[in-house]
N, C-alpha and C. Protein backbone atom coordinates (compact mmCIF):
# COMPACT_ATOMS: atom_id res chain seq x y z
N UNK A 1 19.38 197.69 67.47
CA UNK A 1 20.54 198.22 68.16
C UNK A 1 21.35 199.12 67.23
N UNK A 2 21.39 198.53 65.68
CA UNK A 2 22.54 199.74 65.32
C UNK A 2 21.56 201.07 64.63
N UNK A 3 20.05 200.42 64.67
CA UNK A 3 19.48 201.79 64.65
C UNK A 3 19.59 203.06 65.79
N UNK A 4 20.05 202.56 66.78
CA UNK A 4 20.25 203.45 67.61
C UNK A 4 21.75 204.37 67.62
N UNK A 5 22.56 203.39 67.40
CA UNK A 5 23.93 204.00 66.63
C UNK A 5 23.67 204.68 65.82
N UNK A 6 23.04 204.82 64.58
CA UNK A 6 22.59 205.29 63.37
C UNK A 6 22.15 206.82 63.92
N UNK A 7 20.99 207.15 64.70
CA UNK A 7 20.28 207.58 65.00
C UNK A 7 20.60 208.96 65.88
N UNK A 8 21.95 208.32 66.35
CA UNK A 8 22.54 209.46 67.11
C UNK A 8 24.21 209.66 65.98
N UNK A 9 23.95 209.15 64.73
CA UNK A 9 24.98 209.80 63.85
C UNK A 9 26.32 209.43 65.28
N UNK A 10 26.41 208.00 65.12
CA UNK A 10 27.66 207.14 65.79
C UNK A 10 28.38 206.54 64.86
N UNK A 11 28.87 206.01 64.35
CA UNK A 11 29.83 205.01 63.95
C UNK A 11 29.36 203.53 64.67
N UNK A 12 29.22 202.64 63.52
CA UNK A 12 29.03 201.19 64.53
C UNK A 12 30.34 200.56 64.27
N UNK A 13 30.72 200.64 65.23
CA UNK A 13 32.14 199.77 65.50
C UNK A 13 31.49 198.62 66.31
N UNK A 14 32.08 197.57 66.73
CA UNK A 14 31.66 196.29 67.21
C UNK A 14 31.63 196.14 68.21
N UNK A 15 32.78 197.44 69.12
CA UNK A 15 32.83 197.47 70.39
C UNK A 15 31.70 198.27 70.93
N UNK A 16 31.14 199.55 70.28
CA UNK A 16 29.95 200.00 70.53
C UNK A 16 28.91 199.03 70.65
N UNK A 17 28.95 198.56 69.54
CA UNK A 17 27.21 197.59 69.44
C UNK A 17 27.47 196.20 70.81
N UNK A 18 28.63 195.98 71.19
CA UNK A 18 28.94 194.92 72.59
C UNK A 18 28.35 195.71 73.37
N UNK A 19 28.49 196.91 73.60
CA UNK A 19 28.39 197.85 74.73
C UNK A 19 26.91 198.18 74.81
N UNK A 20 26.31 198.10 73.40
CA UNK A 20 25.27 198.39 74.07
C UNK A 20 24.36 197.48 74.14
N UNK A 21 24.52 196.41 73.66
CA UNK A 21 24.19 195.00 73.77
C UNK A 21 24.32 194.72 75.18
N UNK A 22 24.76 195.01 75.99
CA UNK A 22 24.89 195.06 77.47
C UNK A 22 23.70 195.84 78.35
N UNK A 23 23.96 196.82 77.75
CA UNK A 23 22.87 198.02 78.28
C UNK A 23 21.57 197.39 77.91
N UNK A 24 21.34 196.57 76.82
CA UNK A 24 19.90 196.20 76.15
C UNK A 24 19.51 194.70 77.92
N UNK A 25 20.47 194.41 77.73
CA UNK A 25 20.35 192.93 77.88
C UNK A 25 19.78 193.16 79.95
N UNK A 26 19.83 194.54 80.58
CA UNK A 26 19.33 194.65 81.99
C UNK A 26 18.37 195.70 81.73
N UNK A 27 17.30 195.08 82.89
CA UNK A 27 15.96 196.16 82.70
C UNK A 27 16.26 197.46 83.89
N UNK A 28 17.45 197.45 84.59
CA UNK A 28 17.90 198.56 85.25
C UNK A 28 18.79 199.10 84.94
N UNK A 29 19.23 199.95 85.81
CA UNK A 29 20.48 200.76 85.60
C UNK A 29 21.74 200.04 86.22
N UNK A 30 23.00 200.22 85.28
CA UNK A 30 24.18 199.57 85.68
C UNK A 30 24.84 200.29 85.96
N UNK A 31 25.98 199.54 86.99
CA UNK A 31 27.10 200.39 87.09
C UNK A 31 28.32 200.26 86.45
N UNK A 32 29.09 200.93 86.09
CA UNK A 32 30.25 200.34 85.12
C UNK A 32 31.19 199.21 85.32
N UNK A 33 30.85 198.77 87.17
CA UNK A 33 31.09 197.17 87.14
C UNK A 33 31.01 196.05 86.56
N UNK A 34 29.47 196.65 86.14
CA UNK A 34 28.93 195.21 85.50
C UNK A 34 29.54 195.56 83.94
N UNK A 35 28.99 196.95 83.92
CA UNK A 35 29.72 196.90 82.01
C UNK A 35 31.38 196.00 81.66
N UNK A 36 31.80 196.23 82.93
CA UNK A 36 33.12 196.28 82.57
C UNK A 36 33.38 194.13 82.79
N UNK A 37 32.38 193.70 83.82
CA UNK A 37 32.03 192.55 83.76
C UNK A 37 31.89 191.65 82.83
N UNK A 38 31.08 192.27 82.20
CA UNK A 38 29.84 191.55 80.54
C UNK A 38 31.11 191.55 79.49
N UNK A 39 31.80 192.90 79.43
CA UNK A 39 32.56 192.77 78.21
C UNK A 39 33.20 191.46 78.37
N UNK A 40 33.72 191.23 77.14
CA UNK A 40 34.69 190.08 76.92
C UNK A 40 36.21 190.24 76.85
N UNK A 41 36.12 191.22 76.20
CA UNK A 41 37.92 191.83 76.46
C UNK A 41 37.39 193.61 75.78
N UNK A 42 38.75 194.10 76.44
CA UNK A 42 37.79 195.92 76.24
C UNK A 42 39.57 196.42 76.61
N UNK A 43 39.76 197.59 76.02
CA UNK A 43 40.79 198.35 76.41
C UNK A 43 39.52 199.31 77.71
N UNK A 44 40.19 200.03 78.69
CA UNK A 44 39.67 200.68 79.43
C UNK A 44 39.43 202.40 79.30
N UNK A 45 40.42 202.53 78.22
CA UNK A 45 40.25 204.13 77.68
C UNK A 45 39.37 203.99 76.81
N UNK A 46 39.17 203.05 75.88
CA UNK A 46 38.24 202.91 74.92
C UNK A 46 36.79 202.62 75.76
N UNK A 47 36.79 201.91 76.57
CA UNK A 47 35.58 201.87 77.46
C UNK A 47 34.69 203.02 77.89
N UNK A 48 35.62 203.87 78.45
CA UNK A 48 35.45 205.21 79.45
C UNK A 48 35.33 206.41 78.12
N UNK A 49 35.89 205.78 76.95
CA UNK A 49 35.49 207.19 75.78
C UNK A 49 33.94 206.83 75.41
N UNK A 50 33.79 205.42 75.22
CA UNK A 50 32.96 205.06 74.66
C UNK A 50 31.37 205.41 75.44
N UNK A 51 31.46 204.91 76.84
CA UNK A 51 30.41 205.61 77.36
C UNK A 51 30.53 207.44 77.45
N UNK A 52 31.22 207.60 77.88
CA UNK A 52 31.19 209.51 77.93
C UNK A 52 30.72 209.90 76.23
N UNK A 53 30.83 209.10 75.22
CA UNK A 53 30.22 209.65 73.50
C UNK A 53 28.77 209.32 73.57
N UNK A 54 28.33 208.16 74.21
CA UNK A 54 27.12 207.41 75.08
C UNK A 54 26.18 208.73 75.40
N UNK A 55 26.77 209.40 76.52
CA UNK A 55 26.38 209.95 77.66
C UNK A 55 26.15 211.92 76.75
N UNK A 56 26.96 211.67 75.47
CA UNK A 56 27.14 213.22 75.09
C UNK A 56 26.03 212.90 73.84
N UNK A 57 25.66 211.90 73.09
CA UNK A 57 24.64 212.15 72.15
C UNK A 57 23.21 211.71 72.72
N UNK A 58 23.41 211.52 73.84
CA UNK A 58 21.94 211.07 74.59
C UNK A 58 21.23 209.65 74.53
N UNK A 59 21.71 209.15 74.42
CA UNK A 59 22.09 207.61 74.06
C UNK A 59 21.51 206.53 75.89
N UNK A 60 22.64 207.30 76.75
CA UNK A 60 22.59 206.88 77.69
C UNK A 60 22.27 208.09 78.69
N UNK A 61 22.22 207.70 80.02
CA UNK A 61 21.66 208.71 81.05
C UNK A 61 22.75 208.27 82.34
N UNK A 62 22.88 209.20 82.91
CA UNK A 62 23.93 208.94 84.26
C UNK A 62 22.95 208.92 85.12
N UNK A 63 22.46 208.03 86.35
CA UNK A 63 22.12 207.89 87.65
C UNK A 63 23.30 208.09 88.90
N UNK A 64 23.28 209.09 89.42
CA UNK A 64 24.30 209.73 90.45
C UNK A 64 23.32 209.72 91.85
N UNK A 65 23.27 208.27 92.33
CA UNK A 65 22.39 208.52 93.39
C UNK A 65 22.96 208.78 94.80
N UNK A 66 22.76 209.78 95.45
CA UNK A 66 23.92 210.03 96.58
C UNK A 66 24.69 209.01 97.19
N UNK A 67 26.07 209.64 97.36
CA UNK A 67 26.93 208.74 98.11
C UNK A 67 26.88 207.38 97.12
N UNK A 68 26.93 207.11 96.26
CA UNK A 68 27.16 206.20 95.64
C UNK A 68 27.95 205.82 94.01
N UNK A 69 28.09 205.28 93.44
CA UNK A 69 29.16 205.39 92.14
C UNK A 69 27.92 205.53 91.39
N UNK A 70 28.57 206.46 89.87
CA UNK A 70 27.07 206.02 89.13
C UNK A 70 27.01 204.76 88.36
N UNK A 71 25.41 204.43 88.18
CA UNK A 71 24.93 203.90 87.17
C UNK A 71 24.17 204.91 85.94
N UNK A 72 24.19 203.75 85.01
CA UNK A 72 23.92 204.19 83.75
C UNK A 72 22.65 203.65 82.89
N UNK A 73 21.66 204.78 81.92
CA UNK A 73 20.96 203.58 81.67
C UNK A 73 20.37 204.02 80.25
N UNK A 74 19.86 203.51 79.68
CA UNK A 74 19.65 203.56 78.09
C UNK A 74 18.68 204.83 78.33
N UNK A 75 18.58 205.76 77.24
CA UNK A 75 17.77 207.27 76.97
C UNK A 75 16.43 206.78 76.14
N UNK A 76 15.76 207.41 75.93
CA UNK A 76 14.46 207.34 74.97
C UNK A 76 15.36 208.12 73.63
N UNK A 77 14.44 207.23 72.45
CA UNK A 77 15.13 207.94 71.19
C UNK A 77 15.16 209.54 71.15
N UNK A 78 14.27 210.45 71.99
CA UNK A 78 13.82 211.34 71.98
C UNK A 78 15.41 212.46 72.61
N UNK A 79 16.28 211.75 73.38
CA UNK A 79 17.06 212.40 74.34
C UNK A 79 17.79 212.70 73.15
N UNK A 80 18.86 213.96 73.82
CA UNK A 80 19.95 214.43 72.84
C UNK A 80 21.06 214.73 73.90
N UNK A 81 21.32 215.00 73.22
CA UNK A 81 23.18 215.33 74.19
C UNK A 81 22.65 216.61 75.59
N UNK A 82 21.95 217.58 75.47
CA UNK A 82 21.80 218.10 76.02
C UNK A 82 20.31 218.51 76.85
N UNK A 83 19.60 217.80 76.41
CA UNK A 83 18.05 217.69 76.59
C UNK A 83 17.63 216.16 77.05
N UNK A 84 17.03 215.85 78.04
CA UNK A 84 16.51 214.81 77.90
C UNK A 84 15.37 214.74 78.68
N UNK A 85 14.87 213.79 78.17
CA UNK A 85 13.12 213.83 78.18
C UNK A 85 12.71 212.62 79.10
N UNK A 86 12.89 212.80 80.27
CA UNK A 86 13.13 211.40 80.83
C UNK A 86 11.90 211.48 81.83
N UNK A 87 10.48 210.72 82.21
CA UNK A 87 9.89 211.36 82.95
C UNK A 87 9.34 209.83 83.77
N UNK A 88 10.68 209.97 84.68
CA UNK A 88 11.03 208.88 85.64
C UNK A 88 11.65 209.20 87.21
N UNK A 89 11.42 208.13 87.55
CA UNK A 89 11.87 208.69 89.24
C UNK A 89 13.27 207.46 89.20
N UNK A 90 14.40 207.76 89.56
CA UNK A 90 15.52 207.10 89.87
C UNK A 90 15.30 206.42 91.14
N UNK A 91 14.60 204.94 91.19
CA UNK A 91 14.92 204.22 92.78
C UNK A 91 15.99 203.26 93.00
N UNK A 92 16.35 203.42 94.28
CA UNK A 92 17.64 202.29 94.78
C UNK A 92 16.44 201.37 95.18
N UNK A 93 17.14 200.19 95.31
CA UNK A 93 16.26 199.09 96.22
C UNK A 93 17.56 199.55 97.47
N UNK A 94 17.21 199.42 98.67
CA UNK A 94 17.59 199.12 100.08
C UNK A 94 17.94 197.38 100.16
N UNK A 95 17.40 196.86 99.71
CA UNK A 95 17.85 195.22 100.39
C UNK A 95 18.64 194.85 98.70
N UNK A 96 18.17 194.77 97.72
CA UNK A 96 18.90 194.17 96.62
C UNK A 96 20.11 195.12 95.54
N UNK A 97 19.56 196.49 96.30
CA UNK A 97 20.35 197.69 95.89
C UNK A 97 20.69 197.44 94.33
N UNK A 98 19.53 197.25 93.42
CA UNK A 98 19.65 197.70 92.11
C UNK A 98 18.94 199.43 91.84
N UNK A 99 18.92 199.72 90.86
CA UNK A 99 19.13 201.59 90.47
C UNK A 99 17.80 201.13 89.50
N UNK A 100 16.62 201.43 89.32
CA UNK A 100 16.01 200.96 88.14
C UNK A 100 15.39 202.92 88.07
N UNK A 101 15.12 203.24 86.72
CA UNK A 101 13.99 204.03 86.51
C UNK A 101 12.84 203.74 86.03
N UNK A 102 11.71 204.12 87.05
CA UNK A 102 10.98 204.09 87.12
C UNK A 102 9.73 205.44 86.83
N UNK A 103 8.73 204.87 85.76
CA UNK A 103 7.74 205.51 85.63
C UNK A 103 6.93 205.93 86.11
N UNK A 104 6.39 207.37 85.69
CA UNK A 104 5.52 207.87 86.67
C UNK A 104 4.04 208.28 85.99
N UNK A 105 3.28 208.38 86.06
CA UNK A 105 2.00 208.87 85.40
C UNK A 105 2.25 210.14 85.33
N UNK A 106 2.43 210.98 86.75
CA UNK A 106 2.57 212.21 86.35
C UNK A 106 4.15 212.83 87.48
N UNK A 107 4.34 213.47 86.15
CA UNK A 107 5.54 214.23 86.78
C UNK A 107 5.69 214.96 87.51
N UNK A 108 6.14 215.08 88.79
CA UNK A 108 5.81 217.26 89.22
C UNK A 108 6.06 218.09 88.33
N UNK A 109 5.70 218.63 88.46
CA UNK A 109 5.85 220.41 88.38
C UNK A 109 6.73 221.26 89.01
N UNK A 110 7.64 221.72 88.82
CA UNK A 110 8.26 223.06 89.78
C UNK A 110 8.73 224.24 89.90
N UNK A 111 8.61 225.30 90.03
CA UNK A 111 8.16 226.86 89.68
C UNK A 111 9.24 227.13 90.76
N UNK A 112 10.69 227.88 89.83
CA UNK A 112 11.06 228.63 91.36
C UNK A 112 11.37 230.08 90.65
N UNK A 113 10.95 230.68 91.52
CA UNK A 113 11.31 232.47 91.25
C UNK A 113 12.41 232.59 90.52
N UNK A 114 12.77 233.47 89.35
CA UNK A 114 14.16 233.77 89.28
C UNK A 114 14.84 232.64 88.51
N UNK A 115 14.03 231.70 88.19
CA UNK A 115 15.38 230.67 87.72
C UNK A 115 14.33 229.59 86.87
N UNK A 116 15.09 229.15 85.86
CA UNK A 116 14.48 228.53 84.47
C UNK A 116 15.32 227.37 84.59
N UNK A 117 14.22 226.21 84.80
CA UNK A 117 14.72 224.63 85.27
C UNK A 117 15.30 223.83 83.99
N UNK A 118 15.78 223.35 83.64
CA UNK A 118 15.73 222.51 82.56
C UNK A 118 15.64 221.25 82.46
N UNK A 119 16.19 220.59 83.43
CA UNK A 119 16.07 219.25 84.22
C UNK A 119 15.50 218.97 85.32
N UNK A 120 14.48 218.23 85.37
CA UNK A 120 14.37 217.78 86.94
C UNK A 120 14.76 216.39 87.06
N UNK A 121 15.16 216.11 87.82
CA UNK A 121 15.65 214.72 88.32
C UNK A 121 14.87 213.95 89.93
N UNK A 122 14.05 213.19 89.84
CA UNK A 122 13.71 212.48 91.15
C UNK A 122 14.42 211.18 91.68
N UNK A 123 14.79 210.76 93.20
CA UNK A 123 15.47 209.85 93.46
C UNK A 123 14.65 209.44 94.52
N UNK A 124 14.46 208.41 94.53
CA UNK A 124 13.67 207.65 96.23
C UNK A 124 14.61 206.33 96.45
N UNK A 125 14.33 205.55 97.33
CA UNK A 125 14.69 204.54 97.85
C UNK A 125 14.09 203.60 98.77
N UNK A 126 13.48 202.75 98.83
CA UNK A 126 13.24 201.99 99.40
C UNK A 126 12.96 200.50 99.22
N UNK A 127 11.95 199.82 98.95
CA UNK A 127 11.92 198.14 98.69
C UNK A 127 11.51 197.89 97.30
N UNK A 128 12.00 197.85 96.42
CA UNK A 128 11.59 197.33 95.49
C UNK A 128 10.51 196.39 94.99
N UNK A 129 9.96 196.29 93.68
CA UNK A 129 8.66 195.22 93.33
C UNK A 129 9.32 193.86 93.82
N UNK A 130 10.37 194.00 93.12
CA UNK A 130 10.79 191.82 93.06
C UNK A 130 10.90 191.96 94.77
N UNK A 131 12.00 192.50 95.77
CA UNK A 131 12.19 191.77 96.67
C UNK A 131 10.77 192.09 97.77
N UNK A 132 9.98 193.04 97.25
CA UNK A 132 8.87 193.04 98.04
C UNK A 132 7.91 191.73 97.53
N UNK A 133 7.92 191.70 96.20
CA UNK A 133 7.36 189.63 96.25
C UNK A 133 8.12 188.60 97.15
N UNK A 134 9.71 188.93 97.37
CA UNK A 134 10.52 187.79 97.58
C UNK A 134 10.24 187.23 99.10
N UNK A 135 9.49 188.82 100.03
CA UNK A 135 9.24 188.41 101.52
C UNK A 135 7.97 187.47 101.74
């Protein structure tokens, strides 16, 4: 964990390494409910700086899945503040409505006239692995 602090040239303060001790501890994406849940005691400006420094050295990733608040979720060491290398599809579950990213073998491709992509982002939705065991 504080290699990852390290890594993106952070500061390990104690409230960082809680924070991301949080992020470690779910295999999906959260929403700042739960962050704000898990903590134990937290100022809320310090919270909201702390992820947005998160979110600017590539650390973490924003999930903005329509009509909904975001979640957030840990980057590959590879991401940077402005690049990220993420080659996942963003799904909601419909019945348990967790955010997980999910892997893909292969990524699309997408070619549009006139314009140089830098990100692609995929989102689906539907039943998830666990609650499709749970029926």
């Amino acid at each position: 964990m504080t290699n990852l602090l390290k890594d993106k040239k952070l500061s390990e303060t104690p409230f960082r390494k809680e924070v991301l001790a949080i992020f470690k501890n779910y295999k999906t994406a959260i929403p700042m409910a739960v962050i704000e849940r898990d903590l134990k005691d937290y100022n809320r400006i310090t919270l909201y700086r702390t992820i947005k420094i998160f979110l600017e050295k590539g650390l973490i990733h924003e999930i903005s899945m329509t009509g909904e608040s975001a979640n957030y979720a840990l980057c590959l060491s590879d991401c940077s503040a402005t690049v990220h290398h993420h080659q996942h599809v963003h799904f909601k579950c419909t019945q348990c409505e967790m955010v997980s990213c999910v892997e893909v073998t292969a990524f699309p491709s997408l070619q549009l006239p006139d314009y140089k992509i830098e990100q692609l982002e995929i989102q689906a939705s539907g039943i998830c692995k666990s609650c499709l065991q749970g029926e």
